[in-house]
C-alpha atoms as a PDB file:
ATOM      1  CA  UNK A   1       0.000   0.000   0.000  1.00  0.00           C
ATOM      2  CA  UNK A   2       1.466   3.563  -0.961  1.00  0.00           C
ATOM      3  CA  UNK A   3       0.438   6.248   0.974  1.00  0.00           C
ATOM      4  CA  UNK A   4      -0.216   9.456  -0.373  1.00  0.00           C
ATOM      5  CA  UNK A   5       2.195  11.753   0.767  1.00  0.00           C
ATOM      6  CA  UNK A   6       2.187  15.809   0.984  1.00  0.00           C
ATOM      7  CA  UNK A   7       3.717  17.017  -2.738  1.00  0.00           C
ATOM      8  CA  UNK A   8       5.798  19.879  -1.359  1.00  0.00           C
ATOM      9  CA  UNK A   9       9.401  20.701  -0.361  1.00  0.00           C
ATOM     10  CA  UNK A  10       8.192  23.190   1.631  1.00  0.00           C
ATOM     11  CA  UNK A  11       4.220  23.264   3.686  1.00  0.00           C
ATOM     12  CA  UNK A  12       3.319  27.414   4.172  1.00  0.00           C
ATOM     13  CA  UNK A  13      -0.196  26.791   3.251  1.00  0.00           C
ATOM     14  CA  UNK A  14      -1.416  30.550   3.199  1.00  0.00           C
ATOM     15  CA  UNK A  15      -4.772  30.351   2.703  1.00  0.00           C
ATOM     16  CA  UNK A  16      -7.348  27.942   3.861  1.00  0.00           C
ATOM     17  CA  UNK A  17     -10.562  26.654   1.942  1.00  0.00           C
ATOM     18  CA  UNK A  18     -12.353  28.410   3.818  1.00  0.00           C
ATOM     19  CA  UNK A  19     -10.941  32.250   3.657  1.00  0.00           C
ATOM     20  CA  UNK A  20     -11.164  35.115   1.411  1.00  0.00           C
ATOM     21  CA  UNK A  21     -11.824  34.208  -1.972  1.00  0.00           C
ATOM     22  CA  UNK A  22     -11.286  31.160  -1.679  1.00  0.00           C
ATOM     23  CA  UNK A  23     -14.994  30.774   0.352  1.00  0.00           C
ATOM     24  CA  UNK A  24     -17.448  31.034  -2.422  1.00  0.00           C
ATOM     25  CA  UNK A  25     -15.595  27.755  -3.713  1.00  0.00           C
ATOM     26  CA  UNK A  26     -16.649  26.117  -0.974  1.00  0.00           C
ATOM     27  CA  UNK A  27     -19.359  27.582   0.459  1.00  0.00           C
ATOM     28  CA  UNK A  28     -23.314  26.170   0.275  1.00  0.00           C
ATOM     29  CA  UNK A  29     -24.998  26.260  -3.419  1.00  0.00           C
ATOM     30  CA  UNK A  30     -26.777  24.483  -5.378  1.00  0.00           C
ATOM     31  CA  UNK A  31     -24.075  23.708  -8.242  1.00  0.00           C
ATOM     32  CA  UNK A  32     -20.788  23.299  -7.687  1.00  0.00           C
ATOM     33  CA  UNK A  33     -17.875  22.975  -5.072  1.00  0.00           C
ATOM     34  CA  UNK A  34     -13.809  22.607  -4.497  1.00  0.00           C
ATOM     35  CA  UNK A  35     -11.453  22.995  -1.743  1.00  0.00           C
ATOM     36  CA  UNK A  36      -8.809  24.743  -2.748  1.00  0.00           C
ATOM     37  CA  UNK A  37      -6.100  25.908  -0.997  1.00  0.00           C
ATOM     38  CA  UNK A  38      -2.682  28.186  -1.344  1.00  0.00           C
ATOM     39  CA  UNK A  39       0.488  26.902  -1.086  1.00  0.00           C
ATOM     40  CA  UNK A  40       3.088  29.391  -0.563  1.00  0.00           C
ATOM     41  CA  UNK A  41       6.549  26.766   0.106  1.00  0.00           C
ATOM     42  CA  UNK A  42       9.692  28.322   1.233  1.00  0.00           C
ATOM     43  CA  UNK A  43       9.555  31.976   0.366  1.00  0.00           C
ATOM     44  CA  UNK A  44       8.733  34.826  -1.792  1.00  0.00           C
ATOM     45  CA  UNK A  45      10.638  32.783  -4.790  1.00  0.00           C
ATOM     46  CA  UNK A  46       9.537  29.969  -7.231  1.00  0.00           C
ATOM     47  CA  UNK A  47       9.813  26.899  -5.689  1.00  0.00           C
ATOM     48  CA  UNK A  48       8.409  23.072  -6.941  1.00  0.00           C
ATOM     49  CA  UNK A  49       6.202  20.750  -6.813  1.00  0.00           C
ATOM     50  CA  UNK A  50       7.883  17.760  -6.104  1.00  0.00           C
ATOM     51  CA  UNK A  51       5.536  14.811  -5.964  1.00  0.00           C
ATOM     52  CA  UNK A  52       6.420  11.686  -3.344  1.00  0.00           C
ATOM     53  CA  UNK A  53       3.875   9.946  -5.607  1.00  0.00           C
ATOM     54  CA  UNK A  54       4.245   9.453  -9.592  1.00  0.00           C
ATOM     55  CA  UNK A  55       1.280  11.366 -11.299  1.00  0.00           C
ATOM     56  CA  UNK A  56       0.429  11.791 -14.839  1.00  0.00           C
ATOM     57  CA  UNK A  57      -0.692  15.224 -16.294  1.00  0.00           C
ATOM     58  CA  UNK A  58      -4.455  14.447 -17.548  1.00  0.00           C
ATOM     59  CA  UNK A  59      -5.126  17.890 -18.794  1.00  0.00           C
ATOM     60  CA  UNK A  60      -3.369  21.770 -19.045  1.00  0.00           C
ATOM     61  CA  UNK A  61      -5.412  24.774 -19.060  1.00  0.00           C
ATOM     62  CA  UNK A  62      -4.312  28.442 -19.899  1.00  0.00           C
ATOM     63  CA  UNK A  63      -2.113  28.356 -22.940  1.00  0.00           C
ATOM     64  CA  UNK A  64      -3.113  30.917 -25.699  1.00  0.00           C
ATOM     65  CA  UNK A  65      -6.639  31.814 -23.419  1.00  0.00           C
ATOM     66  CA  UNK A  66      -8.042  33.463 -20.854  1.00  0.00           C
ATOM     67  CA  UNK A  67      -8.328  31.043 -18.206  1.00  0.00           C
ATOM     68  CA  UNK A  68      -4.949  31.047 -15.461  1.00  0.00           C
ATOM     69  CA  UNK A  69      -2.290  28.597 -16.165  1.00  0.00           C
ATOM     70  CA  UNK A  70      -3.519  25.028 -14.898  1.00  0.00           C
ATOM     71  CA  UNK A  71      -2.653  21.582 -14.568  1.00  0.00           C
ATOM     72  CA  UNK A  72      -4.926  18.400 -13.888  1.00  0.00           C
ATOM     73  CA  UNK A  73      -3.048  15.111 -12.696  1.00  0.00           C
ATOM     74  CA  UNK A  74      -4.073  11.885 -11.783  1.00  0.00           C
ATOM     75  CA  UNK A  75      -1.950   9.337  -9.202  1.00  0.00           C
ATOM     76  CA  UNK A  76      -0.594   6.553 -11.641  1.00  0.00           C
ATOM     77  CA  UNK A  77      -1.298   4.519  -8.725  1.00  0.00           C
ATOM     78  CA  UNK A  78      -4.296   4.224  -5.953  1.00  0.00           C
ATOM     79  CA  UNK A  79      -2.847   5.253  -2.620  1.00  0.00           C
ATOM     80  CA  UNK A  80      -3.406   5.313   0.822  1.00  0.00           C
ATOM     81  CA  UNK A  81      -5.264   8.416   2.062  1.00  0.00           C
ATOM     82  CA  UNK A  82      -6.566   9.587   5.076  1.00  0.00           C
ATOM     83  CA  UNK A  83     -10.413  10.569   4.275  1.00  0.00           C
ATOM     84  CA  UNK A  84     -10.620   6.293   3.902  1.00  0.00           C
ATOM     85  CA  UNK A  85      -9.270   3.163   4.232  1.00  0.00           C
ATOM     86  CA  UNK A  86      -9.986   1.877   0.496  1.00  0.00           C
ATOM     87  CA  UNK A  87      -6.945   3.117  -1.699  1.00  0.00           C
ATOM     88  CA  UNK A  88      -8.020   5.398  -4.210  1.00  0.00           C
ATOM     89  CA  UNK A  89      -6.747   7.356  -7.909  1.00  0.00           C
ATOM     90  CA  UNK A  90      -5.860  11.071  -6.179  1.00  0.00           C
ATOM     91  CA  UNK A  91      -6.525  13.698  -8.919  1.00  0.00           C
ATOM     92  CA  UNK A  92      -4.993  17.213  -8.095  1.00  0.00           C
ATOM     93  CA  UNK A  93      -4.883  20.137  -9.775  1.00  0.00           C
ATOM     94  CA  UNK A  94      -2.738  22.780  -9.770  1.00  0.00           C
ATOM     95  CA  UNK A  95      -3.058  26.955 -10.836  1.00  0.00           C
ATOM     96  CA  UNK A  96      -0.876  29.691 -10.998  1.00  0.00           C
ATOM     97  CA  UNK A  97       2.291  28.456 -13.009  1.00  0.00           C
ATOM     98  CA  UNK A  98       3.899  31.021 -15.283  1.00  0.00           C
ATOM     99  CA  UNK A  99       3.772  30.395 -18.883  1.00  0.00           C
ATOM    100  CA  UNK A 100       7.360  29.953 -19.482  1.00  0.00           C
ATOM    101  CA  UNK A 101       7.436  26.870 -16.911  1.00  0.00           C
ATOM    102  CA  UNK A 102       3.423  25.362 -17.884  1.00  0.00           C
ATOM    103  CA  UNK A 103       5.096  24.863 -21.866  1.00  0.00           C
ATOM    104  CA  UNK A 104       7.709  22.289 -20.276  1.00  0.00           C
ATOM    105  CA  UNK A 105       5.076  19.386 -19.739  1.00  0.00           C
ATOM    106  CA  UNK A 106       2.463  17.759 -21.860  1.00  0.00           C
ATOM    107  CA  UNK A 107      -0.585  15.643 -21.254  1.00  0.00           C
ATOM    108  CA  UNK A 108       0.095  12.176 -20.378  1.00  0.00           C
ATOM    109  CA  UNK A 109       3.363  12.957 -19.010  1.00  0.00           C
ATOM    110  CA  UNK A 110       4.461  11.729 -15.759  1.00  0.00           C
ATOM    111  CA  UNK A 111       5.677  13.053 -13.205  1.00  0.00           C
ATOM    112  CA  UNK A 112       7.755  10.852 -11.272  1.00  0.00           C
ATOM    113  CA  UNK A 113       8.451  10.793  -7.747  1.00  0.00           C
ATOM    114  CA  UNK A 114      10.957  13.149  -6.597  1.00  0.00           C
ATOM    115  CA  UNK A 115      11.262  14.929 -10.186  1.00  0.00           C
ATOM    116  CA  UNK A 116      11.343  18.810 -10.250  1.00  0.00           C
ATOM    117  CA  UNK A 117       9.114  20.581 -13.041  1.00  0.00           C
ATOM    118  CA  UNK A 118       6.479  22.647 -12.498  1.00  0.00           C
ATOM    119  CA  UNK A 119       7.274  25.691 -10.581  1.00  0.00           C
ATOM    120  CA  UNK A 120       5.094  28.179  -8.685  1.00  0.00           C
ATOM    121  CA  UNK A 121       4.162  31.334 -10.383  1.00  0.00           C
ATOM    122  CA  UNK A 122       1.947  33.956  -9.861  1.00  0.00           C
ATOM    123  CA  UNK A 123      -0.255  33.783 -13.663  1.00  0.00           C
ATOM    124  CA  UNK A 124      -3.488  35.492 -13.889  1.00  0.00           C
ATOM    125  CA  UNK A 125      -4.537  37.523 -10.321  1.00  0.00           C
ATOM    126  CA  UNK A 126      -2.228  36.058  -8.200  1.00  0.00           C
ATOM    127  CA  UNK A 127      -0.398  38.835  -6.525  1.00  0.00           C
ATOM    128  CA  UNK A 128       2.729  36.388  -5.470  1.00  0.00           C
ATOM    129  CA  UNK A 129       4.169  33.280  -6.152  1.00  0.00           C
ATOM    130  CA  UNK A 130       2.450  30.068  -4.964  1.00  0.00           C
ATOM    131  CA  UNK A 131       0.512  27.254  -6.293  1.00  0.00           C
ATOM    132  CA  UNK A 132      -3.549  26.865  -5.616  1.00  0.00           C
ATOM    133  CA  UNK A 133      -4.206  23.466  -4.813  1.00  0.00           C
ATOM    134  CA  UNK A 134      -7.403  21.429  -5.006  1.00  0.00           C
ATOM    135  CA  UNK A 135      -7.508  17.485  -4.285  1.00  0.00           C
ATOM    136  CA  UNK A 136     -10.237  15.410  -5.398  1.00  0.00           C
ATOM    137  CA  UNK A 137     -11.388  11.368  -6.164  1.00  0.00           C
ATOM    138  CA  UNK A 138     -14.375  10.051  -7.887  1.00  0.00           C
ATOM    139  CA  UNK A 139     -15.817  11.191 -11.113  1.00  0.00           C
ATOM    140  CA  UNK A 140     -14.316  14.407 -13.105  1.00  0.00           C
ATOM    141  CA  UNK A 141     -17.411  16.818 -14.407  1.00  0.00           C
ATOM    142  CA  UNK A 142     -15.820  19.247 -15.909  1.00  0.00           C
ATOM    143  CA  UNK A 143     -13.977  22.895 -15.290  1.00  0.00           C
ATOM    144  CA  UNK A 144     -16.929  24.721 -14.489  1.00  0.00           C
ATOM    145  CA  UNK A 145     -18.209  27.811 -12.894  1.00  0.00           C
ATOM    146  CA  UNK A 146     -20.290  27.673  -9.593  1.00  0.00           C
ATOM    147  CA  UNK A 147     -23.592  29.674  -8.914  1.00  0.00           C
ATOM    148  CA  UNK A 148     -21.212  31.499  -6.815  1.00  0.00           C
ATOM    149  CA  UNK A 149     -19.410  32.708  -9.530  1.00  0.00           C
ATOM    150  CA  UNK A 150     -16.354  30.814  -9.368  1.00  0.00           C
ATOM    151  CA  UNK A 151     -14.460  28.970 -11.666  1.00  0.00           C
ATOM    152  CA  UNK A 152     -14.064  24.902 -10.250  1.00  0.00           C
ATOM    153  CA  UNK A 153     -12.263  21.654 -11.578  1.00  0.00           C
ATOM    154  CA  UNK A 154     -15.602  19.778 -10.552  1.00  0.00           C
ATOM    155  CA  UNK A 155     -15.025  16.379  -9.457  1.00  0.00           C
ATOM    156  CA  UNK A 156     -17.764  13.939  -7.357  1.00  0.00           C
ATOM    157  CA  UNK A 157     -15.642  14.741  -4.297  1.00  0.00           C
ATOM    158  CA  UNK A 158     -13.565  17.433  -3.038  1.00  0.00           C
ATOM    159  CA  UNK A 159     -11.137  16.507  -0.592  1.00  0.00           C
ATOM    160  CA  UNK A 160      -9.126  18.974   2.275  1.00  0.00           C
ATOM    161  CA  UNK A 161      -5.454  18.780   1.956  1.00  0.00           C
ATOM    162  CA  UNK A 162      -5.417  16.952   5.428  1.00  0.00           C
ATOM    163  CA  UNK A 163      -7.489  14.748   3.931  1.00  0.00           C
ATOM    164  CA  UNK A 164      -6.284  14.020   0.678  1.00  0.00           C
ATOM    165  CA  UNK A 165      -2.318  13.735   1.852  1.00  0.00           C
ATOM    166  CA  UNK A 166      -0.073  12.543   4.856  1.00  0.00           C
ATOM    167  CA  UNK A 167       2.857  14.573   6.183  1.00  0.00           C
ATOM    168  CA  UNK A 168       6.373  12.398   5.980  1.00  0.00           C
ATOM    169  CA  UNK A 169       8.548  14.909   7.816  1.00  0.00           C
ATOM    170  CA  UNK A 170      11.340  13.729   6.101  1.00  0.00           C
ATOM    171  CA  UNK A 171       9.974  15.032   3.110  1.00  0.00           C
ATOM    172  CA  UNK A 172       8.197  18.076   3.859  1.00  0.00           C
ATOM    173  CA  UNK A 173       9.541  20.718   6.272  1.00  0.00           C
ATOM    174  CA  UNK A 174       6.294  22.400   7.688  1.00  0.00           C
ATOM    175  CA  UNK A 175       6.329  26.204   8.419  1.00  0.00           C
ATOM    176  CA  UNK A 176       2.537  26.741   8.864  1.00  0.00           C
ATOM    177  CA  UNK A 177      -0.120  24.435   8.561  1.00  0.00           C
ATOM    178  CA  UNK A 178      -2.480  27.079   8.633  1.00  0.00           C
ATOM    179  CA  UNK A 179      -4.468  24.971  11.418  1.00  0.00           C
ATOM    180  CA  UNK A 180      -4.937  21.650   9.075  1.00  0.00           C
ATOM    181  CA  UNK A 181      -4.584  18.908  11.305  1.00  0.00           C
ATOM    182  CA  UNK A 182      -2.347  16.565   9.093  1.00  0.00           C
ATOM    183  CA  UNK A 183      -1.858  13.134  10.036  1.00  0.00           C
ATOM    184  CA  UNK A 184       1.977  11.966  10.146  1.00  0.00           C
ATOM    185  CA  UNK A 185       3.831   8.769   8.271  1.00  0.00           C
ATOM    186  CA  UNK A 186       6.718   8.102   8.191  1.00  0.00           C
ATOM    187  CA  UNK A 187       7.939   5.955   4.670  1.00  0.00           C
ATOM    188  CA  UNK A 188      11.324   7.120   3.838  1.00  0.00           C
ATOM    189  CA  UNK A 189      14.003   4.729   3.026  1.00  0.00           C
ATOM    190  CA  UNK A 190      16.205   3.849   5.982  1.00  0.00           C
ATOM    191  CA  UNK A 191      20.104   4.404   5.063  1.00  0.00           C
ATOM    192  CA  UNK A 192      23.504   3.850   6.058  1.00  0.00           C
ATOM    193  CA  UNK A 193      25.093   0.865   7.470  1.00  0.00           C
ATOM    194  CA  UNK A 194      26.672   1.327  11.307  1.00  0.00           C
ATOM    195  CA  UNK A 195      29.649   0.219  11.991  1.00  0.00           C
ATOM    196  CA  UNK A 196      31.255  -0.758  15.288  1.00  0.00           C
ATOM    197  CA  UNK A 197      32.545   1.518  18.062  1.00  0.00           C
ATOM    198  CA  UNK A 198      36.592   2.645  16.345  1.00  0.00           C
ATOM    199  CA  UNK A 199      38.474   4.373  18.726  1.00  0.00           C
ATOM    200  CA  UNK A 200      41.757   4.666  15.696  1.00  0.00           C
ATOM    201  CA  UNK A 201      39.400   7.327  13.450  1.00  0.00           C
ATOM    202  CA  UNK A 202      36.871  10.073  13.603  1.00  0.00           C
ATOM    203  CA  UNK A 203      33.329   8.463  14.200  1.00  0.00           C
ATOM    204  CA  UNK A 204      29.639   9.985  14.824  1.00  0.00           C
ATOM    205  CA  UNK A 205      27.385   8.459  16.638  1.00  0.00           C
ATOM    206  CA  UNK A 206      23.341   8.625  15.251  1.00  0.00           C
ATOM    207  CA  UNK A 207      21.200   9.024  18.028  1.00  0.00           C
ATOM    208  CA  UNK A 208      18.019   9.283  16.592  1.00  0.00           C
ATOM    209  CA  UNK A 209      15.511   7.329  14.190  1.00  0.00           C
ATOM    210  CA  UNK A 210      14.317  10.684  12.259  1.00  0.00           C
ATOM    211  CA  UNK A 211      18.048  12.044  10.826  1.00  0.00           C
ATOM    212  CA  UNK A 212      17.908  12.963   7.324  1.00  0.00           C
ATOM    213  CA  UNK A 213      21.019  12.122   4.549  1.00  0.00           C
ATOM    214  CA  UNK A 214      21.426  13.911   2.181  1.00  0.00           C
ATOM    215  CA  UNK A 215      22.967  13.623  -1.219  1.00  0.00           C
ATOM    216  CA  UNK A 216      25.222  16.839  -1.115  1.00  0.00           C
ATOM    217  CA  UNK A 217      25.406  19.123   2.295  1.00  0.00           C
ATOM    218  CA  UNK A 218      22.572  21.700   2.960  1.00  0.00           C
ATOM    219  CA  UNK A 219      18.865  21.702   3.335  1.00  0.00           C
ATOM    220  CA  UNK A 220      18.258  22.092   0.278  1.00  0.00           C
ATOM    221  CA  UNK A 221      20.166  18.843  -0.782  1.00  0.00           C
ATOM    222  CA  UNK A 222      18.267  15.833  -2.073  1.00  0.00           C
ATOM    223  CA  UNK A 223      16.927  13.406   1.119  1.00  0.00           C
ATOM    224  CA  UNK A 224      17.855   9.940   0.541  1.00  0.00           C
ATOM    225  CA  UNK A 225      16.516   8.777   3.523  1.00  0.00           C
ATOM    226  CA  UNK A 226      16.647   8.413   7.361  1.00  0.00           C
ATOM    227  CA  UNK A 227      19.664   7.104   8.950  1.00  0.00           C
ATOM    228  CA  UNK A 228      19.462   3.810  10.862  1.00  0.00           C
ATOM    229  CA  UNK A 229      20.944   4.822  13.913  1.00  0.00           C
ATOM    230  CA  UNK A 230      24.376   3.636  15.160  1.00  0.00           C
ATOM    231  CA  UNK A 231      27.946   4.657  14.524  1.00  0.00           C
ATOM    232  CA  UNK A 232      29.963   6.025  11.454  1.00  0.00           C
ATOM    233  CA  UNK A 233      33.031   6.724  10.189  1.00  0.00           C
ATOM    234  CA  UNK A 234      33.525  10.504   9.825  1.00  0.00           C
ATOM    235  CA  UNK A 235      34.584  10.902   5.735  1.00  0.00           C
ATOM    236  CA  UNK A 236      34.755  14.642   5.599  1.00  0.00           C
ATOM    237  CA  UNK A 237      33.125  17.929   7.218  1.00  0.00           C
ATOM    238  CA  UNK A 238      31.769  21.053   5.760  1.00  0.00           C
ATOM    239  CA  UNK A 239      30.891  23.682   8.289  1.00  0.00           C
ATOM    240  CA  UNK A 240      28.296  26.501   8.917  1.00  0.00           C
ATOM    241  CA  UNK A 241      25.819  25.744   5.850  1.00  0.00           C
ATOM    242  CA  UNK A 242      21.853  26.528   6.595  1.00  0.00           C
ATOM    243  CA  UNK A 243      22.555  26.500  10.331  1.00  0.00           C
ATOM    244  CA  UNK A 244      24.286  23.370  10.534  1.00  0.00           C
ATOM    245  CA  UNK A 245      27.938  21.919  10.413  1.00  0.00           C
ATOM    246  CA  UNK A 246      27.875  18.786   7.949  1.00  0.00           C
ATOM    247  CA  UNK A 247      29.531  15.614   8.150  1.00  0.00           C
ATOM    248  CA  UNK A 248      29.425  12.995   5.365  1.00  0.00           C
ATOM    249  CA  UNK A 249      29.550   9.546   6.391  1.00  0.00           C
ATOM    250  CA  UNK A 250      29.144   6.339   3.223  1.00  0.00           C
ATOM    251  CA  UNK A 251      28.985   9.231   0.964  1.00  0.00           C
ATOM    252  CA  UNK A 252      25.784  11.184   2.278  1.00  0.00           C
ATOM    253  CA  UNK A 253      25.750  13.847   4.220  1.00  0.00           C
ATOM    254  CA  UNK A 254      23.834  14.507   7.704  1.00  0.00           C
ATOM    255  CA  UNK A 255      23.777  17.955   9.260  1.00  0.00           C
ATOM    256  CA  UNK A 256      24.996  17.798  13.157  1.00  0.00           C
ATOM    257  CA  UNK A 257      23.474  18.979  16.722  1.00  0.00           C
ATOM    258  CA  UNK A 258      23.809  17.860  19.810  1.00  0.00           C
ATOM    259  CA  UNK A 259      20.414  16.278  20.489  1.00  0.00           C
ATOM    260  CA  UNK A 260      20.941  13.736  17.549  1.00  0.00           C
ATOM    261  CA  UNK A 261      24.193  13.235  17.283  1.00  0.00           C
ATOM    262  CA  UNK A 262      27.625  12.569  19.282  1.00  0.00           C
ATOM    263  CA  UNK A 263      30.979  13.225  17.934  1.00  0.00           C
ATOM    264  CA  UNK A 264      34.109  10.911  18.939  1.00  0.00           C
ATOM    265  CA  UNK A 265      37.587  12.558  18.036  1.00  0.00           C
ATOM    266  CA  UNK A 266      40.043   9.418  17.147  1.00  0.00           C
ATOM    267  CA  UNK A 267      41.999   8.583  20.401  1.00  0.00           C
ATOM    268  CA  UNK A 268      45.628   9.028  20.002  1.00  0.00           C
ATOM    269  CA  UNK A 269      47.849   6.763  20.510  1.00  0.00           C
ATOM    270  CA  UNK A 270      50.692   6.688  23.626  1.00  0.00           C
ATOM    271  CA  UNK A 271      53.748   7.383  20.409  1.00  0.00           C
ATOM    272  CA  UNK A 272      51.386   9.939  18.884  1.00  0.00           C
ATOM    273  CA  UNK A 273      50.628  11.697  21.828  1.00  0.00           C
ATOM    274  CA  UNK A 274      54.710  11.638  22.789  1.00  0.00           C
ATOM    275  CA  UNK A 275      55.153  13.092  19.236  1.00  0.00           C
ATOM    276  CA  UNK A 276      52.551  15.585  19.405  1.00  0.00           C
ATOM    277  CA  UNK A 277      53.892  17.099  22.680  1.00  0.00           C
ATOM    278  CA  UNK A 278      57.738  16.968  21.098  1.00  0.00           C
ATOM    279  CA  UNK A 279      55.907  18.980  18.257  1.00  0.00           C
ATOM    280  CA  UNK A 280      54.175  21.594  20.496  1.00  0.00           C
ATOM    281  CA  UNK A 281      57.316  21.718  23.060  1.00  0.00           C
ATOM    282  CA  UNK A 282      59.327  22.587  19.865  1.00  0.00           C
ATOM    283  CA  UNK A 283      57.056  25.018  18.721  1.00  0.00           C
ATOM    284  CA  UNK A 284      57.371  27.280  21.620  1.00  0.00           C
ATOM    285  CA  UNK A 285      60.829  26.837  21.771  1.00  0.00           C
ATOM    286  CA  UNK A 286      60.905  28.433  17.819  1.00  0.00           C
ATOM    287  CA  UNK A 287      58.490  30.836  19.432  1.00  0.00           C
ATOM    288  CA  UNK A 288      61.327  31.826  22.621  1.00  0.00           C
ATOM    289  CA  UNK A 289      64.040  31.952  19.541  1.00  0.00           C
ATOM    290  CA  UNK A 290      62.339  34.160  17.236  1.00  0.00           C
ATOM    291  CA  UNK A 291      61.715  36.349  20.825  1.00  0.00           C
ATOM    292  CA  UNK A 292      65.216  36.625  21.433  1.00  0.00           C
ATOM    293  CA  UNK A 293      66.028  37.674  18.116  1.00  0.00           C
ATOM    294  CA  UNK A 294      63.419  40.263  17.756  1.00  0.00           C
ATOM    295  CA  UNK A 295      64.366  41.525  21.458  1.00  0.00           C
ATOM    296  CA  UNK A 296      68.466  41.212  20.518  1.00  0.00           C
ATOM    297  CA  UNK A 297      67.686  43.160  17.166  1.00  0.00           C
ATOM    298  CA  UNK A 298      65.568  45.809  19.113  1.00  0.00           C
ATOM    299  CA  UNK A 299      68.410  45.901  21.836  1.00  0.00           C
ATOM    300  CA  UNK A 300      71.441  46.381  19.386  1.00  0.00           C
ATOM    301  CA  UNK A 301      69.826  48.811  17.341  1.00  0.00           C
ATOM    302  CA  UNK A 302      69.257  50.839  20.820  1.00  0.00           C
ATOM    303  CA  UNK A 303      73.276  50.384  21.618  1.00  0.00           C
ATOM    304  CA  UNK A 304      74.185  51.735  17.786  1.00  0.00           C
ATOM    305  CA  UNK A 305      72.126  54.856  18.137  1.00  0.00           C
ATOM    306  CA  UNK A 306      73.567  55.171  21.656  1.00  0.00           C
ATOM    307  CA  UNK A 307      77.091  54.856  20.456  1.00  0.00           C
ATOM    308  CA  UNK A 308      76.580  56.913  17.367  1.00  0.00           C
ATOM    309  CA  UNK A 309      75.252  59.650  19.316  1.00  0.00           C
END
């Protein structure tokens, strides 16, 4: 069973179903109904979609008319959601893309799991970048308008998005549910392989089940999955990137803090330690030298221009 899992990088949902103009979608008529709501990811930028599910682009709506830039998809698959147990075909649509992004994809194309394309825009009235978001199942009717006015992809069930999707933290970093209740799973990959305790070279221990890798260092880097906790061998370090330093361990990367993780410097051994404090005694004795010679330079200058004088 594959559950269906929120589409976004980033959750900033903005506006609810059931605010501003979004509410005559919604509200009581006699026609039609959707749900939809905004999804404003990271920032002011153009972010993606990136689907946890594959999906295949049914229909596009916008190009060379008046209507805003649209997509309608359909899960290749029936997944798991949480409005009911039976699996079901998820069909989403979303509005807003720019033109110059919407003319990348075609109908019947898939979108795979994980695969960056359509971008946020802010087409037709939208007064910022973001994507407007309806989820539905059953029967498709139709783009049509309501007898409030509104224009709706008009399906035989409109769904919430805390009812259409689940929330996989490792997938989705959530900045503001905008009071949708989401229901968590957890279906990421487990990664790495621990290795025992080694004392002769830098090691980190994982301390917790919900660590992200990553394929290069930052939060922005691609999550390959959660680290099965344990220890590893420390392969190189990159520090002060998005908040974190980074250490990359079987060629991913994890970012570091004290509440998930434990660091153990290599222990030296007794000839290394002997050498290292020959190294630092001689050190300061180059230190005293160069002293000396600075001080006897300063002092024999002083003695010249006393002599000359």
């Amino acid at each position: 069973m594959e559950y269906a899992i929120y589409p976004f990088e980033y959750m900033n949902i903005s506006q609810r179903h059931d605010k501003g103009n979004h509410l005559p979608h919604w509200s009581p008529f006699k026609d039609y109904s959707d749900k939809p709501w905004d999804e404003a990811l990271k920032d002011k930028g153009r972010s993606y979609f990136v689907p946890q599910n594959d999906f295949r682009i049914v229909e596009i709506l916008g190009l060379n008319s008046t209507t805003t830039n649209s997509v309608r998809l359909e899960s290749v698959k029936k997944l798991k959601i949480p409005y009911q147990e039976q699996p079901v075909i998820l069909e989403l649509t979303l509005t807003h893309m720019n033109e110059d992004n919407i003319k990348k994809v075609k109908v019947g194309q898939i979108i795979h799991k994980g695969e960056k394309i359509l971008l946020e825009g802010k087409d037709g009235q939208a007064t910022g970048n973001h994507f407007h978001c309806t989820a539905n199942i059953g029967k498709y009717y139709g783009f049509k308008k309501n007898s409030n006015g509104k224009w709706c992809f008009v399906y035989e069930k409109s769904l919430l998005p805390n009812e259409a999707f689940y929330v996989d933290k490792a997938c989705t970093d959530i900045i503001n549910p905008n009071g949708y209740k989401f229901k968590e799973v957890s279906v990421m990959e487990k990664v790495g392989k621990p290795v025992p305790r080694n004392t002769k070279v830098d090691q980190i221990e994982v301390k917790v089940d919900s660590l992200r890798a990553r394929k290069t260092p930052g939060t922005s880097g691609e999550v390959l999955g959660y680290m099965n906790m344990g220890f590893y061998d420390i392969e190189d370090t990159e520090g002060a990137k998005d908040g974190y330093d980074w250490y990359k361990v079987q060629n991913m990367w994890i970012a570091y803090s004290k509440d998930w993780e434990t660091i153990y410097p290599r222990e030296l051994t007794p000839e290394e330690i002997q050498l290292e404090y020959k190294i630092r005694i001689l050190e300061k004795v180059n230190e005293f030298l160069d002293s000396l010679i600075i001080w006897d330079n300063i002092e024999t200058t002083f003695l010249w221009k006393t002599v000359k004088n």
